[in-house]
C-alpha atoms as a PDB file:
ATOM      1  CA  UNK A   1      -0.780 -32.754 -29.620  1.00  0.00           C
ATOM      2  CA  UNK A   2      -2.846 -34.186 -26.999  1.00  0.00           C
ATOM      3  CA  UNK A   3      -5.041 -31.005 -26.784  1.00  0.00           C
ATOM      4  CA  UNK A   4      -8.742 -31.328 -26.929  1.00  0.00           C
ATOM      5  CA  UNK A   5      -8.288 -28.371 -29.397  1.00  0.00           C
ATOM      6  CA  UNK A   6      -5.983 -28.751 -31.644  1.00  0.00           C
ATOM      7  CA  UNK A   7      -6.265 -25.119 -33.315  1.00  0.00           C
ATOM      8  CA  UNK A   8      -5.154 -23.981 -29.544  1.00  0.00           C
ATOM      9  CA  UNK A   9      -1.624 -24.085 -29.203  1.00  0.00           C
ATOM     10  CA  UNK A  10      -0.924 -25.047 -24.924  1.00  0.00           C
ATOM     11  CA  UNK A  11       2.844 -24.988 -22.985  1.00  0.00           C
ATOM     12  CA  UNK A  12       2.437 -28.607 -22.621  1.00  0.00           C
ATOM     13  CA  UNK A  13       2.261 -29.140 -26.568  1.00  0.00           C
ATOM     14  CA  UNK A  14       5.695 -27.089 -26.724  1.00  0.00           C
ATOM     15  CA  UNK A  15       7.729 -29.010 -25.122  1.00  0.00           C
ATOM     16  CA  UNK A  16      10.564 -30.593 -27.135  1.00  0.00           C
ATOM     17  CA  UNK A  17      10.944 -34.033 -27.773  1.00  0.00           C
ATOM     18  CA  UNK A  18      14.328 -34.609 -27.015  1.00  0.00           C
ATOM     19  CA  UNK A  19      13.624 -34.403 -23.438  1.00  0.00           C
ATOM     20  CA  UNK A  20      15.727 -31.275 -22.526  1.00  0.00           C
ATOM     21  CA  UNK A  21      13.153 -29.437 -20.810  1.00  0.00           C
ATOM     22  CA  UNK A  22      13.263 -26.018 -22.087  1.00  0.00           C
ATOM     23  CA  UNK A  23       9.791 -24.770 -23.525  1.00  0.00           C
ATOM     24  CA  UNK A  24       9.667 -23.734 -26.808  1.00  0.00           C
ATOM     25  CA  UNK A  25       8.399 -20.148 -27.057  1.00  0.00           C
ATOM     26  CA  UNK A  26       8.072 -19.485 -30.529  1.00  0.00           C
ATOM     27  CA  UNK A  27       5.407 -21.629 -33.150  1.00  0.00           C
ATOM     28  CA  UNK A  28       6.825 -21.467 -37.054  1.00  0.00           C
ATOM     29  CA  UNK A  29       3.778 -19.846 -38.885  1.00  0.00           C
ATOM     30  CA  UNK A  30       3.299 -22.153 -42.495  1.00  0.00           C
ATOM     31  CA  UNK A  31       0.830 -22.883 -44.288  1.00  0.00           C
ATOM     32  CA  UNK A  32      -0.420 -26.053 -43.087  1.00  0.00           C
ATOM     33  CA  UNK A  33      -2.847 -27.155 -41.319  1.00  0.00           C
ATOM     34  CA  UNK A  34      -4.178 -30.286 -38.944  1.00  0.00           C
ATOM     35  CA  UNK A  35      -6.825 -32.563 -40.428  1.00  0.00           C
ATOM     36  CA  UNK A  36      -8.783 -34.337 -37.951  1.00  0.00           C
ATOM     37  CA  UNK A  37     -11.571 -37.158 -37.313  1.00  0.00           C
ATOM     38  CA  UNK A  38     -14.711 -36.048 -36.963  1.00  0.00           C
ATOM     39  CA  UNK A  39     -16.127 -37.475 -33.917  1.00  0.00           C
ATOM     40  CA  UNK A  40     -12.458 -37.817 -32.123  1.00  0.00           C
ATOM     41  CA  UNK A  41     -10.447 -34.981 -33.181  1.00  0.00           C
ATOM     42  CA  UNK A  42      -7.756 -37.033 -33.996  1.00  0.00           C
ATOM     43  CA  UNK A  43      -4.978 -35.993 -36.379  1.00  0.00           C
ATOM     44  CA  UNK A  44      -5.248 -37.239 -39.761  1.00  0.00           C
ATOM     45  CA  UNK A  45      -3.206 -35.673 -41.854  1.00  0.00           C
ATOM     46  CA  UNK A  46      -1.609 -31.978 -42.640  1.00  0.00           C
ATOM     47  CA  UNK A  47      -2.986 -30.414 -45.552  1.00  0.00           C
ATOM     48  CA  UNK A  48      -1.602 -27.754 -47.224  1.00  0.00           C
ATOM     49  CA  UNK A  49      -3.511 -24.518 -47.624  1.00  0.00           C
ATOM     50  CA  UNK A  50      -3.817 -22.533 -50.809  1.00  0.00           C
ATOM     51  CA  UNK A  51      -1.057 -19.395 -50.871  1.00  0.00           C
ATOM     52  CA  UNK A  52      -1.882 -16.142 -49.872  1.00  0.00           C
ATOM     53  CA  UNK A  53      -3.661 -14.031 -52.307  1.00  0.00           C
ATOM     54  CA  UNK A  54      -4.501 -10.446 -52.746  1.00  0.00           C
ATOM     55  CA  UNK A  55      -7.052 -11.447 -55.794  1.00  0.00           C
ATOM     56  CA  UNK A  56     -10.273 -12.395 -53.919  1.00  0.00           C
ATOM     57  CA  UNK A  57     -10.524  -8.933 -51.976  1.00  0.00           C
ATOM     58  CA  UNK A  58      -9.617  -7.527 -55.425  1.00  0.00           C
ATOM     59  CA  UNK A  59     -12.027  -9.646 -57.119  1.00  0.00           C
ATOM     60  CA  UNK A  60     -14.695  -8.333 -53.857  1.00  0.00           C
ATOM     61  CA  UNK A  61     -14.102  -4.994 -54.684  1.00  0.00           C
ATOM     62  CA  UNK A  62     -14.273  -5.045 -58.295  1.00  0.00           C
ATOM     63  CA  UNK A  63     -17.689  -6.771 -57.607  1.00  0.00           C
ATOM     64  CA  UNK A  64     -18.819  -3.712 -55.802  1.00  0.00           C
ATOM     65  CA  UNK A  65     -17.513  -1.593 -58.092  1.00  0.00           C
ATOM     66  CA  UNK A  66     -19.998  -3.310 -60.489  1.00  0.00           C
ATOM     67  CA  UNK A  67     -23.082  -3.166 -58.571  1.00  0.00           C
ATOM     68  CA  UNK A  68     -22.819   0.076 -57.612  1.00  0.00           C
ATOM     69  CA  UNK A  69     -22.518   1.413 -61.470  1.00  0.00           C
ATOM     70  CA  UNK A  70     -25.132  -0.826 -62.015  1.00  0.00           C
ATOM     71  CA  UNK A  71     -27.556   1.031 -59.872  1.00  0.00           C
ATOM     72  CA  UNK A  72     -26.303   4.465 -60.144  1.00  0.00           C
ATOM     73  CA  UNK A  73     -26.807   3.858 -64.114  1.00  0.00           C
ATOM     74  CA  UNK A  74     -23.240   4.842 -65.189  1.00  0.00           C
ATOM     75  CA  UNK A  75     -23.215   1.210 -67.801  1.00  0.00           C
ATOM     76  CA  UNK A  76     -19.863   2.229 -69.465  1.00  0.00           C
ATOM     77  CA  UNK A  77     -18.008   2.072 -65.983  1.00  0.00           C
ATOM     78  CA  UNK A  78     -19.845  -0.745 -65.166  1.00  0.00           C
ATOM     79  CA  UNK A  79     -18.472  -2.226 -67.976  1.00  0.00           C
ATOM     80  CA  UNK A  80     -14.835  -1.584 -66.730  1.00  0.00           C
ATOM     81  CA  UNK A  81     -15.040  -2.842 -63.294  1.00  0.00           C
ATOM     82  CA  UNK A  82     -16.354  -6.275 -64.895  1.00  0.00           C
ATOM     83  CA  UNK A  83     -13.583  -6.266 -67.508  1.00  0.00           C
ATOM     84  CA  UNK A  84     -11.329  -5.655 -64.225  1.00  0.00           C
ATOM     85  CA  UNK A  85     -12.964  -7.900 -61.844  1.00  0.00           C
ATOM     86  CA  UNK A  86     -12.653 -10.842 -64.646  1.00  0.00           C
ATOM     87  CA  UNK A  87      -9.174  -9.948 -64.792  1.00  0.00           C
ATOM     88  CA  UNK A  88      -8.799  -9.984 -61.024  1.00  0.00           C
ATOM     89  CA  UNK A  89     -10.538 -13.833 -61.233  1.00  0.00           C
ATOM     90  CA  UNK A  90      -8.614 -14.944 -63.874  1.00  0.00           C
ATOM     91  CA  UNK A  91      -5.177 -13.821 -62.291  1.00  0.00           C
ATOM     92  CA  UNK A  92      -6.605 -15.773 -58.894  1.00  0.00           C
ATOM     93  CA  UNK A  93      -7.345 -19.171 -60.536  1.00  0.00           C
ATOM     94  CA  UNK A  94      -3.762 -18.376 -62.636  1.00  0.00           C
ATOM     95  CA  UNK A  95      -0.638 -21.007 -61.520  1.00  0.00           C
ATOM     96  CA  UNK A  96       0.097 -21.323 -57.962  1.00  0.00           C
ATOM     97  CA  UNK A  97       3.365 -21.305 -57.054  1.00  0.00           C
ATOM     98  CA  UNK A  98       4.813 -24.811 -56.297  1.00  0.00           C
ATOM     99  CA  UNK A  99       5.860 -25.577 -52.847  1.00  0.00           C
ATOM    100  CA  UNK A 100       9.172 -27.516 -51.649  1.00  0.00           C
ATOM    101  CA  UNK A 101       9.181 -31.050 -51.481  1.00  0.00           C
ATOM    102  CA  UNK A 102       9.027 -32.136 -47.955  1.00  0.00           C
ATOM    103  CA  UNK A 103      11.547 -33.957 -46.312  1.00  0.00           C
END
């Protein structure tokens, strides 16, 4: 891309290589992203971004869950929405799953 901003996505940056002409009008969503320089914005490299997760809203919530037994004074369910929210962090930092080679 020869875009000042390379998170922007322009018809110019679309067009196919192979000189045909026809636009491309759909972008393949992954999970990669563009590293650039910092001064330049120059492509680096494409790092690969972490999976999605549902555990760090579940971990947010649990959290909440804590404080707010905390303050209303109910310890005992306090006590169960840490036990969950460790849960919740444990299963987070648990294996990712592994990604394809690429070719």
């Amino acid at each position: 891309m020869s875009n000042q901003h390379p998170g922007r996505v322009l018809a110019q940056d679309l067009l196919p290589q192979d000189g045909s002409g026809e636009m491309i009008t759909a972008v393949p969503v992954s999970q990669e992203t563009p590293a650039t320089s910092v001064l330049d914005a120059n492509w680096d490299e494409v790092i690969d971004m972490p999976s999605d997760s549902p555990w760090p809203i579940v971990t947010a919530l649990m959290m909440s869950g804590v404080f707010a037994m905390l303050l209303t004074g109910h310890l005992v369910a306090m006590c169960v929405f840490l036990g969950l929210m460790a849960l919740a962090v444990a299963a987070w930092h648990g294996a990712e799953p592994e990604h394809e080679a690429a070719t």
